[in-house]
N, C-alpha and C. Protein backbone atom coordinates (compact mmCIF):
# COMPACT_ATOMS: atom_id res chain seq x y z
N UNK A 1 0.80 -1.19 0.00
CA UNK A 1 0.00 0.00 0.00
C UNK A 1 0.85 1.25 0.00
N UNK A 2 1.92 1.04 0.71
CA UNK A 2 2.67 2.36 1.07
C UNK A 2 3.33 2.74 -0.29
N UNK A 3 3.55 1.79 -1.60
CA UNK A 3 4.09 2.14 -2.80
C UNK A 3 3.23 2.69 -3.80
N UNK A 4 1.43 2.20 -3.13
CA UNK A 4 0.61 2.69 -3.66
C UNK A 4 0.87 4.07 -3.90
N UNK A 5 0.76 4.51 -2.36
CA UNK A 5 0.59 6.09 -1.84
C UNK A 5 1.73 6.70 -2.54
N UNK A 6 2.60 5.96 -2.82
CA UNK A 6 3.88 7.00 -3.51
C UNK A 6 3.93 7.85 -4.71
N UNK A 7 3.20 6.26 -5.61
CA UNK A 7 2.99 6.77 -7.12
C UNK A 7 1.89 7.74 -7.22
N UNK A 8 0.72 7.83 -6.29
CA UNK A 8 -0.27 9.05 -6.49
C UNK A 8 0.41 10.27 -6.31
N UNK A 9 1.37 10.37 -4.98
CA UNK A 9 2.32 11.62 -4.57
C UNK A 9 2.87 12.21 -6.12
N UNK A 10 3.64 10.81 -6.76
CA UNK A 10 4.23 11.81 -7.87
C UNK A 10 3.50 12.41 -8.97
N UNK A 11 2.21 11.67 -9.24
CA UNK A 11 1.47 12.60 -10.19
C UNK A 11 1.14 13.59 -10.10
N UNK A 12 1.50 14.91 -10.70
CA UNK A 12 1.27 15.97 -11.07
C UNK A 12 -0.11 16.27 -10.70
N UNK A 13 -1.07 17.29 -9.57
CA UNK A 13 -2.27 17.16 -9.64
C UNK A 13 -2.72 17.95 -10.73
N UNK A 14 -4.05 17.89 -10.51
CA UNK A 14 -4.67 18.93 -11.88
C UNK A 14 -5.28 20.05 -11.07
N UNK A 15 -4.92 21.67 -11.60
CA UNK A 15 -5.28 22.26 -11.21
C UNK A 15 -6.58 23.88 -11.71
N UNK A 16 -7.43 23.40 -11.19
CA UNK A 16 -8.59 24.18 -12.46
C UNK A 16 -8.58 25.41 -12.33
N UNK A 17 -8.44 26.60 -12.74
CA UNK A 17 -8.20 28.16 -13.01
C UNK A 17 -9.69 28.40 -13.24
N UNK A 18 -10.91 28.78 -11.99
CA UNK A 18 -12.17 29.38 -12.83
C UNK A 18 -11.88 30.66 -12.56
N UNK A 19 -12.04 31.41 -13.60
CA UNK A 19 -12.21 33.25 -13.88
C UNK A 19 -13.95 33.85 -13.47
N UNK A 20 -13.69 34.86 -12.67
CA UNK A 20 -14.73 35.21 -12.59
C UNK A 20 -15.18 36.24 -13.22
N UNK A 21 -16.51 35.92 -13.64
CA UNK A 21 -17.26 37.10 -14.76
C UNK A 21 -17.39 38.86 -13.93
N UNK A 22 -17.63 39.43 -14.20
CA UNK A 22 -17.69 41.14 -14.41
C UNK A 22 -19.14 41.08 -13.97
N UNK A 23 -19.96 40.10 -13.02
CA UNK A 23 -21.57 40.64 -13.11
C UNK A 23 -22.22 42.11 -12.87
N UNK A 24 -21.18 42.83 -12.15
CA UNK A 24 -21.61 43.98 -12.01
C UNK A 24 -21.47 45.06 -13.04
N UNK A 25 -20.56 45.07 -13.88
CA UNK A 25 -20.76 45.93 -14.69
C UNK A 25 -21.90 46.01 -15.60
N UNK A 26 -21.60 44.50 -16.19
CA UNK A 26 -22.99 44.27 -16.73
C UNK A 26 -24.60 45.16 -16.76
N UNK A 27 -24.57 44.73 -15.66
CA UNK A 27 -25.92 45.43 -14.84
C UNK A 27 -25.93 46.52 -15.03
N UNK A 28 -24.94 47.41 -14.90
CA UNK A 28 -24.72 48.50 -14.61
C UNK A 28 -25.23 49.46 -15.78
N UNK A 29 -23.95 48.58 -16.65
CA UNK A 29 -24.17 49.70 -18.09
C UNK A 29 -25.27 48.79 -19.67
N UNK A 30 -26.32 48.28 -18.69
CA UNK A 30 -27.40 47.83 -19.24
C UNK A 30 -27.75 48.62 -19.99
N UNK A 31 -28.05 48.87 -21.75
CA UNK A 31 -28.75 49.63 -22.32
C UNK A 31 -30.04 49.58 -22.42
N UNK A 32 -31.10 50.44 -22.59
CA UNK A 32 -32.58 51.22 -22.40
C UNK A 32 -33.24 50.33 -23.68
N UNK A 33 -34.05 49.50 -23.08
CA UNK A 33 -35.10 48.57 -24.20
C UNK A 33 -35.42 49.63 -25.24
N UNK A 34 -35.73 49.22 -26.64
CA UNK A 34 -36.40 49.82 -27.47
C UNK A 34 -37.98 49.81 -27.36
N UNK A 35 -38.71 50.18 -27.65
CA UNK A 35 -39.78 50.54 -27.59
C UNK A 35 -40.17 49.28 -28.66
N UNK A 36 -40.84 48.56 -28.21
CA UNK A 36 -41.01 47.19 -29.52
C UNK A 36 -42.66 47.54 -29.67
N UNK A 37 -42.63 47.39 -31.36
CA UNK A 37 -43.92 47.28 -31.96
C UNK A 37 -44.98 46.65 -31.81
N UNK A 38 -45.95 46.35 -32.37
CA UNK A 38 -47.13 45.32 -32.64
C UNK A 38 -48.30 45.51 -33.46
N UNK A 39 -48.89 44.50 -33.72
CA UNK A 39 -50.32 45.05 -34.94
C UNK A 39 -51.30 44.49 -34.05
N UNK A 40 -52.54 45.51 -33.75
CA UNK A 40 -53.30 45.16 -33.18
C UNK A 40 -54.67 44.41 -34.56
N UNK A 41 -55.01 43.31 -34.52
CA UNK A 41 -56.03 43.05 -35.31
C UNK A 41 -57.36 42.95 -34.42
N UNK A 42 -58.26 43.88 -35.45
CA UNK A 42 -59.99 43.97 -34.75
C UNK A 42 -60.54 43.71 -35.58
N UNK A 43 -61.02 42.79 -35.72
CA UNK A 43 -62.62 42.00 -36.32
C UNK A 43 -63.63 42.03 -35.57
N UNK A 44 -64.33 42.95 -35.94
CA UNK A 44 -65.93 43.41 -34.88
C UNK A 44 -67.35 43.47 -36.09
N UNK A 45 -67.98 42.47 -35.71
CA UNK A 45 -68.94 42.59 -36.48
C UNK A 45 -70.29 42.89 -35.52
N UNK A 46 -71.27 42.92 -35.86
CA UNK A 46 -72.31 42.93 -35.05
C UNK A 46 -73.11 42.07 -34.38
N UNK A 47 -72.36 40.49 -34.34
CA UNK A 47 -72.32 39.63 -33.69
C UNK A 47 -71.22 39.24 -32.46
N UNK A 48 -70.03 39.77 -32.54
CA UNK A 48 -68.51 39.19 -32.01
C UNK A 48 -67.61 40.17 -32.45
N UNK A 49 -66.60 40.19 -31.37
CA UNK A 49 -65.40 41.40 -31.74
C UNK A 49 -64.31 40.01 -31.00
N UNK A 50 -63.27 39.94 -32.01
CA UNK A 50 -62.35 39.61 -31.84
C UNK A 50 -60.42 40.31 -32.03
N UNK A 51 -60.23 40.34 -31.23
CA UNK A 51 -58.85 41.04 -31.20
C UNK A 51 -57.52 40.21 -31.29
N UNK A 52 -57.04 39.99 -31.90
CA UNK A 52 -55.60 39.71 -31.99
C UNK A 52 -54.35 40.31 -32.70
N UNK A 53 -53.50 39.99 -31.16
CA UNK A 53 -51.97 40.93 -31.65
C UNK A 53 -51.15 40.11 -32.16
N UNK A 54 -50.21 40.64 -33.24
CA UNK A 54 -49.48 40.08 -33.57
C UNK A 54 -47.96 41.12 -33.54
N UNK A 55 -46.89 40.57 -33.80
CA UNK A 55 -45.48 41.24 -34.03
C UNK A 55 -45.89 41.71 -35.46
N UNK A 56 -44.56 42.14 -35.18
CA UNK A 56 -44.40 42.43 -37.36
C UNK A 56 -44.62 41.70 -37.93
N UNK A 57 -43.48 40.52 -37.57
CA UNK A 57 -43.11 39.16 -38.53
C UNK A 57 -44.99 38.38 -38.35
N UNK A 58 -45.50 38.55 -37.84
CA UNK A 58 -47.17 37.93 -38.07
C UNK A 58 -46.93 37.13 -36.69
N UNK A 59 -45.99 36.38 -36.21
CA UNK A 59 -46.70 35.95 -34.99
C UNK A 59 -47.54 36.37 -33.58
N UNK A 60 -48.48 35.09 -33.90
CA UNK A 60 -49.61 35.90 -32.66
C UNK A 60 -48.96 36.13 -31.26
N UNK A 61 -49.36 37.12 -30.79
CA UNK A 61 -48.54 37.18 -28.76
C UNK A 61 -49.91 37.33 -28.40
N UNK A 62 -50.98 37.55 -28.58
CA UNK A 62 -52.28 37.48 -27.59
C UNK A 62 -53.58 37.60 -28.95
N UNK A 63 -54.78 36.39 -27.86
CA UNK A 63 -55.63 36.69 -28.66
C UNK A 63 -56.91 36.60 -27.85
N UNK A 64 -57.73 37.21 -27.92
CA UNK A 64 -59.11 37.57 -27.15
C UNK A 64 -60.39 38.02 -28.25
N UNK A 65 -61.43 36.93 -27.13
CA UNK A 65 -62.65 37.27 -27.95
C UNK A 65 -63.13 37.53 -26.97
N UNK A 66 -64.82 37.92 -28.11
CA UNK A 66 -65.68 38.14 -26.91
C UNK A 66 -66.18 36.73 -25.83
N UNK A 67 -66.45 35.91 -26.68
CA UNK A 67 -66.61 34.53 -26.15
C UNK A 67 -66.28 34.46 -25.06
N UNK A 68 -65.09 34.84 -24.75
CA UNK A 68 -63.68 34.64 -23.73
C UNK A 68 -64.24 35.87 -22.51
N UNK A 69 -65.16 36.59 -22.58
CA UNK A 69 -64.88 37.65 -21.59
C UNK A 69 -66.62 37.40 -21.04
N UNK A 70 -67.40 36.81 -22.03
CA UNK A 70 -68.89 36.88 -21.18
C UNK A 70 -69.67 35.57 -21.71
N UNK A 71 -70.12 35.53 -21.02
CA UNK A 71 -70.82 33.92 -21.16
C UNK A 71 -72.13 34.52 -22.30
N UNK A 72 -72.80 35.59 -22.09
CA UNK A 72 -74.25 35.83 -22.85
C UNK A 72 -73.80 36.56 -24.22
N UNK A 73 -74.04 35.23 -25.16
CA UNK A 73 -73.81 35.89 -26.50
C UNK A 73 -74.26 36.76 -27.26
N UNK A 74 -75.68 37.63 -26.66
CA UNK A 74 -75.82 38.79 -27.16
C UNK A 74 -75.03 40.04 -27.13
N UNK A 75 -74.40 39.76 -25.76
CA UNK A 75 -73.33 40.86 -25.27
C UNK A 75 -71.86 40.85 -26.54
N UNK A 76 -71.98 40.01 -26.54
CA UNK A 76 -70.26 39.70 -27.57
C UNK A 76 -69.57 40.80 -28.47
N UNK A 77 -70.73 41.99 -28.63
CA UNK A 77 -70.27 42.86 -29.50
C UNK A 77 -70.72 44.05 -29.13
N UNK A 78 -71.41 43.59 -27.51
CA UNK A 78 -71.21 45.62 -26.77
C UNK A 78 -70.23 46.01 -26.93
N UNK A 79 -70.18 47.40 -26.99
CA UNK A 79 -68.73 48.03 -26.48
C UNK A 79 -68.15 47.87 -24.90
N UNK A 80 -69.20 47.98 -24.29
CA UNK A 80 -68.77 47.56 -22.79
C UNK A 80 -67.76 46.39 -22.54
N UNK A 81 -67.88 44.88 -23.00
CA UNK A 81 -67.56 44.02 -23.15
C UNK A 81 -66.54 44.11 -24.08
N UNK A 82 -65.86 44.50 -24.83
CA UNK A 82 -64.85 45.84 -25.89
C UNK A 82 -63.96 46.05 -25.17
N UNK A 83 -64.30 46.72 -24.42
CA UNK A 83 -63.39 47.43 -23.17
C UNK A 83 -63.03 46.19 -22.41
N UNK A 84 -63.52 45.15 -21.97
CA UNK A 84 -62.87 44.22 -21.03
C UNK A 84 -61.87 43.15 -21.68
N UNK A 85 -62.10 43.30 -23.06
CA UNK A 85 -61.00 42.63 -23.83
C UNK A 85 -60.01 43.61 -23.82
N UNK A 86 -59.95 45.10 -24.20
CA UNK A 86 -58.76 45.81 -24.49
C UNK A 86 -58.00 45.19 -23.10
N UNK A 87 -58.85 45.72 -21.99
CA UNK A 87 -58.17 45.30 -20.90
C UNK A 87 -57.35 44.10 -20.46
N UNK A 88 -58.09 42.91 -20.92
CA UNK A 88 -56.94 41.91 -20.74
C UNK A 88 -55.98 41.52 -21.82
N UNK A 89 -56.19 42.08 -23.03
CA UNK A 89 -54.39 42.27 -23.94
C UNK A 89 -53.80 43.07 -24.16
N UNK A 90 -54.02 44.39 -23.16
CA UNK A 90 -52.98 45.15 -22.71
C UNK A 90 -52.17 44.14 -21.02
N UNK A 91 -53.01 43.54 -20.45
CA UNK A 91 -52.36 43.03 -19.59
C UNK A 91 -51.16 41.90 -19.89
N UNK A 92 -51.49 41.08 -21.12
CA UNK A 92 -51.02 40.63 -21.83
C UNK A 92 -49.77 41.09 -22.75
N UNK A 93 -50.07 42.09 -23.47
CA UNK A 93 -48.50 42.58 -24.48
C UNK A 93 -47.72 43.22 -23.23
N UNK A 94 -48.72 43.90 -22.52
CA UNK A 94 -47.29 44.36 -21.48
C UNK A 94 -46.09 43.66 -21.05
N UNK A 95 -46.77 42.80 -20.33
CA UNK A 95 -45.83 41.87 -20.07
C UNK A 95 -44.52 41.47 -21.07
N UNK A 96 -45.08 41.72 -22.75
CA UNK A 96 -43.90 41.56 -23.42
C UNK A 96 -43.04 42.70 -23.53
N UNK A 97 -43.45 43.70 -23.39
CA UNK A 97 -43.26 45.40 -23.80
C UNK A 97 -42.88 45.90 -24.45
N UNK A 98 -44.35 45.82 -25.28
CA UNK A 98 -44.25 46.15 -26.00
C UNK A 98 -44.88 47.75 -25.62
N UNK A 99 -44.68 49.20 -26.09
CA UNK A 99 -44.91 49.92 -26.47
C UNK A 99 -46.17 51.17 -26.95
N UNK A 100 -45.50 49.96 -28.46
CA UNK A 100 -46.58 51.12 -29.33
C UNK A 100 -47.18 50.15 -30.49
N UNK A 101 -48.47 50.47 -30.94
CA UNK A 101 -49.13 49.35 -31.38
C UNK A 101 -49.72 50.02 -32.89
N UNK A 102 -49.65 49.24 -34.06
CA UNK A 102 -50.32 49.58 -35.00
C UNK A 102 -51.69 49.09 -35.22
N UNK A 103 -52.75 49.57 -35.45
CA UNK A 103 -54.25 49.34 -35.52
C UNK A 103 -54.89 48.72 -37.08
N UNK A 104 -55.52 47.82 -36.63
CA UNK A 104 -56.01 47.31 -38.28
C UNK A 104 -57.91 46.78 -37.56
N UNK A 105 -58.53 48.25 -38.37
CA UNK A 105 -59.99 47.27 -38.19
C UNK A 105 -60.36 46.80 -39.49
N UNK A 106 -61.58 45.59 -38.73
CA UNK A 106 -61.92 45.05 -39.73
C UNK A 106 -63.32 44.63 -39.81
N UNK A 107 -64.35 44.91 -40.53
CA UNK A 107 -65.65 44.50 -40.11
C UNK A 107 -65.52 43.38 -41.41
N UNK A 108 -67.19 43.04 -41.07
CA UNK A 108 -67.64 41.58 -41.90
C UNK A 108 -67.45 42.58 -43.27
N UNK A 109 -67.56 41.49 -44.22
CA UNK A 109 -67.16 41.56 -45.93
C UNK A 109 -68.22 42.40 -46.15
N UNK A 110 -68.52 43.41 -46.78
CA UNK A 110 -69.66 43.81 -47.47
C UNK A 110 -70.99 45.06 -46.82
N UNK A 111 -69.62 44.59 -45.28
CA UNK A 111 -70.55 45.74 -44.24
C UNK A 111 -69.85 47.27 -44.60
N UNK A 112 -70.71 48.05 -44.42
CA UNK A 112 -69.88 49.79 -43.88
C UNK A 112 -68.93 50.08 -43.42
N UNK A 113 -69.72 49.89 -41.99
CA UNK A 113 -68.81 50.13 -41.13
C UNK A 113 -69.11 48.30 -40.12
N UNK A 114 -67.73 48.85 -39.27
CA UNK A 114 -67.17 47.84 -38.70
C UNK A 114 -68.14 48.25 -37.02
N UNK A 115 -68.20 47.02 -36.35
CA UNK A 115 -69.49 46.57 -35.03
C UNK A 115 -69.01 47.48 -33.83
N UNK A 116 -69.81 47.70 -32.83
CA UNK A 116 -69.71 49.08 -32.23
C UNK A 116 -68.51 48.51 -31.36
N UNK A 117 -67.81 47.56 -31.24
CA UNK A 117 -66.68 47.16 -30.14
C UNK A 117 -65.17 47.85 -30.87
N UNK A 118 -65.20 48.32 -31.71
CA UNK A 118 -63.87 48.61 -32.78
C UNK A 118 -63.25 49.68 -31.76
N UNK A 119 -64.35 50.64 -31.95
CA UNK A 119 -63.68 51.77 -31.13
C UNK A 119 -63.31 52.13 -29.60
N UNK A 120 -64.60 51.45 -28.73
CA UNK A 120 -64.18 51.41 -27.98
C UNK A 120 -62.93 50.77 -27.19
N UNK A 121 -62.42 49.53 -28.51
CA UNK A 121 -60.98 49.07 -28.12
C UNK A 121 -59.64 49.87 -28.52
N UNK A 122 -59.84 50.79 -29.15
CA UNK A 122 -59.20 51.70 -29.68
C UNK A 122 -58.71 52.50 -28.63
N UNK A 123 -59.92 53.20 -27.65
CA UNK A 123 -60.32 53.97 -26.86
C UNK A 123 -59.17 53.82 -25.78
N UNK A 124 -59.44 52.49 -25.47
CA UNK A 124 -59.06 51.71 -24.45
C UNK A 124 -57.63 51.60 -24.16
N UNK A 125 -57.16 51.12 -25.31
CA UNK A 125 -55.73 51.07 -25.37
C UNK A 125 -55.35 52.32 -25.01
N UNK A 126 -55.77 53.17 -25.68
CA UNK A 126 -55.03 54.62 -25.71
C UNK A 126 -54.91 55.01 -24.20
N UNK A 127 -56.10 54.75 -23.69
CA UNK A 127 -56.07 54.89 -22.22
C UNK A 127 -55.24 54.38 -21.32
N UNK A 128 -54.71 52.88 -21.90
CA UNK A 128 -53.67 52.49 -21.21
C UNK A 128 -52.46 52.49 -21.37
N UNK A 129 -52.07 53.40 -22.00
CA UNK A 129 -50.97 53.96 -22.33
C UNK A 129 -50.23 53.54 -23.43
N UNK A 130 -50.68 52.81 -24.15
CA UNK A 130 -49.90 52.72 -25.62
C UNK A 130 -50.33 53.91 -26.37
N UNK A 131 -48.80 53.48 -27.17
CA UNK A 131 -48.92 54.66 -28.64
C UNK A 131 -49.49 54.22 -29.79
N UNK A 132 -50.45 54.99 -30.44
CA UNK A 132 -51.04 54.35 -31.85
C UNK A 132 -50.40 55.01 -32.33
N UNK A 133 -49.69 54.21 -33.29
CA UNK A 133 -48.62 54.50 -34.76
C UNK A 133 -50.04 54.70 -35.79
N UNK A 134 -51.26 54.02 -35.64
CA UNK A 134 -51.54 53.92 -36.89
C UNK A 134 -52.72 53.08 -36.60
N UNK A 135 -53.80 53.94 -37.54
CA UNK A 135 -55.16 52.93 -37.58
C UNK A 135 -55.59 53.24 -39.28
N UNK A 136 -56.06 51.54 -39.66
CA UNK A 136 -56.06 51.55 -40.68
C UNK A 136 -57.23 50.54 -40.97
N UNK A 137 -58.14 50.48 -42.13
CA UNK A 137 -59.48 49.62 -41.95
C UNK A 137 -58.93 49.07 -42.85
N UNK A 138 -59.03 47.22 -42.83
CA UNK A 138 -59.06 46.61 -43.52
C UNK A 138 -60.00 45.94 -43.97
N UNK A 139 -61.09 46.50 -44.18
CA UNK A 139 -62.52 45.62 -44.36
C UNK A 139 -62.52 45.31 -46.24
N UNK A 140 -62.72 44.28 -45.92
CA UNK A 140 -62.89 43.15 -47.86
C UNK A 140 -63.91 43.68 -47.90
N UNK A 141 -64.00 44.08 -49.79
CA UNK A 141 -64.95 44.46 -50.42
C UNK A 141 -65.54 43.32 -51.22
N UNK A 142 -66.76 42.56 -51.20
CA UNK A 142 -66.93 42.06 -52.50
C UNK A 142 -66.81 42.63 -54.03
N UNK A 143 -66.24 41.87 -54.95
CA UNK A 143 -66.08 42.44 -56.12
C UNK A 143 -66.68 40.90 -57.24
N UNK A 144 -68.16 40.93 -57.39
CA UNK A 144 -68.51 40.03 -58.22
C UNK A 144 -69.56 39.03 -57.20
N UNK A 145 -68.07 38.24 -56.91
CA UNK A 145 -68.90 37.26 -56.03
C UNK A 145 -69.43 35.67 -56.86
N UNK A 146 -70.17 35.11 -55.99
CA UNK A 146 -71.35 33.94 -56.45
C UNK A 146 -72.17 34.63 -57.23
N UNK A 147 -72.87 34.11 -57.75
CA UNK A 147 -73.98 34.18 -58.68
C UNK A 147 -75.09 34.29 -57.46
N UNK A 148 -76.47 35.31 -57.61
CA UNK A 148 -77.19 35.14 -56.75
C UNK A 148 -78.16 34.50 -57.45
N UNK A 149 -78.91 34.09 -56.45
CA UNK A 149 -80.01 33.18 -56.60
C UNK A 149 -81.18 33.88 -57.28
N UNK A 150 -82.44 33.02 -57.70
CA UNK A 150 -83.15 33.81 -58.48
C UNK A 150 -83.28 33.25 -60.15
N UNK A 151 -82.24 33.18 -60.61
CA UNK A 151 -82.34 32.54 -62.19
C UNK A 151 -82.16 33.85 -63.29
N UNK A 152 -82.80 33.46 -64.68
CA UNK A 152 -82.07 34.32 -65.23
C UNK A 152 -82.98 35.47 -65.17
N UNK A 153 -84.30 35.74 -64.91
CA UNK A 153 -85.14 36.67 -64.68
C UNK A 153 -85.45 37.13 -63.55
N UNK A 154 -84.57 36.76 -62.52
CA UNK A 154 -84.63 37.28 -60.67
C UNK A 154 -85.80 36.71 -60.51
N UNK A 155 -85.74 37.17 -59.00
CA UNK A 155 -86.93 36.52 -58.45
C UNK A 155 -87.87 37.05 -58.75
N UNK A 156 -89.37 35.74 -58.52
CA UNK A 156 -90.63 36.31 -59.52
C UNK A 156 -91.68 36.43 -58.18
N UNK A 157 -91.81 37.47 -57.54
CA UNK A 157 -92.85 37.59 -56.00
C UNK A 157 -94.22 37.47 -56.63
């Protein structure tokens, strides 16, 4: 045993050098987040208002309906109920922080105007402190379409 102990003596041990990192500077001279974007999408018809955000690049970070905020589906497209969605995807993008938000409404195909929840989510946001870069309606126009019903002399009452 004792010749054991000898030959370990002469090996060379190994000796590990850890360097320690700078954490404090780091911290210190942290630069100031940019102000990050987003597209707010509103589809409000006079049935349902649905909201979803997306980044630039199109991926979704939050999405809210009315469905989601009240059980009675007549409500789905108060403005009241409007407002309790802005409210929970501003609670939502915050958390990512985002900023400042670009606006896209959108009503059903063929309507005017877009369902009374548009604005009041508009409203809303603004209230909670985002910046609107930008509101812009994207509502589809029919152009043609199906053939309507009726035949070749319309309908005969």
């Amino acid at each position: 045993m004792k010749a054991e102990e000898k030959i370990d003596e002469a090996k060379p041990k190994e000796i590990e050098i850890v360097e320690e990192e700078p954490t404090e500077k780091a911290s210190k001279a942290e630069p100031k987040k940019k102000e990050s974007e987003a597209i707010v999408h509103i589809y409000s018809s006079y049935n349902n208002t649905i909201v979803h955000v997306t980044d630039m690049s199109g991926r979704t970070l939050a999405k809210v309906t009315g469905g989601m905020v009240t059980k009675q589906s007549r409500l789905k497209a108060n403005p009241t109920i409007a407002m309790f969605i802005s409210k929970r995807i501003s609670e939502q993008i915050k958390e990512l922080g985002i900023k400042a938000l670009y606006v896209r409404i959108r009503a059903q195909t063929g309507q005017t105007s877009p369902g009374p929840g548009s604005s009041a989510i508009v409203k809303s946001l603004s209230r909670e402190g985002f910046k609107i870069l930008n509101i812009l309606e994207t509502t589809r126009s029919p152009r043609g379409g199906p053939k309507k019903k009726g035949g070749r002399r319309g309908r005969r009452v």
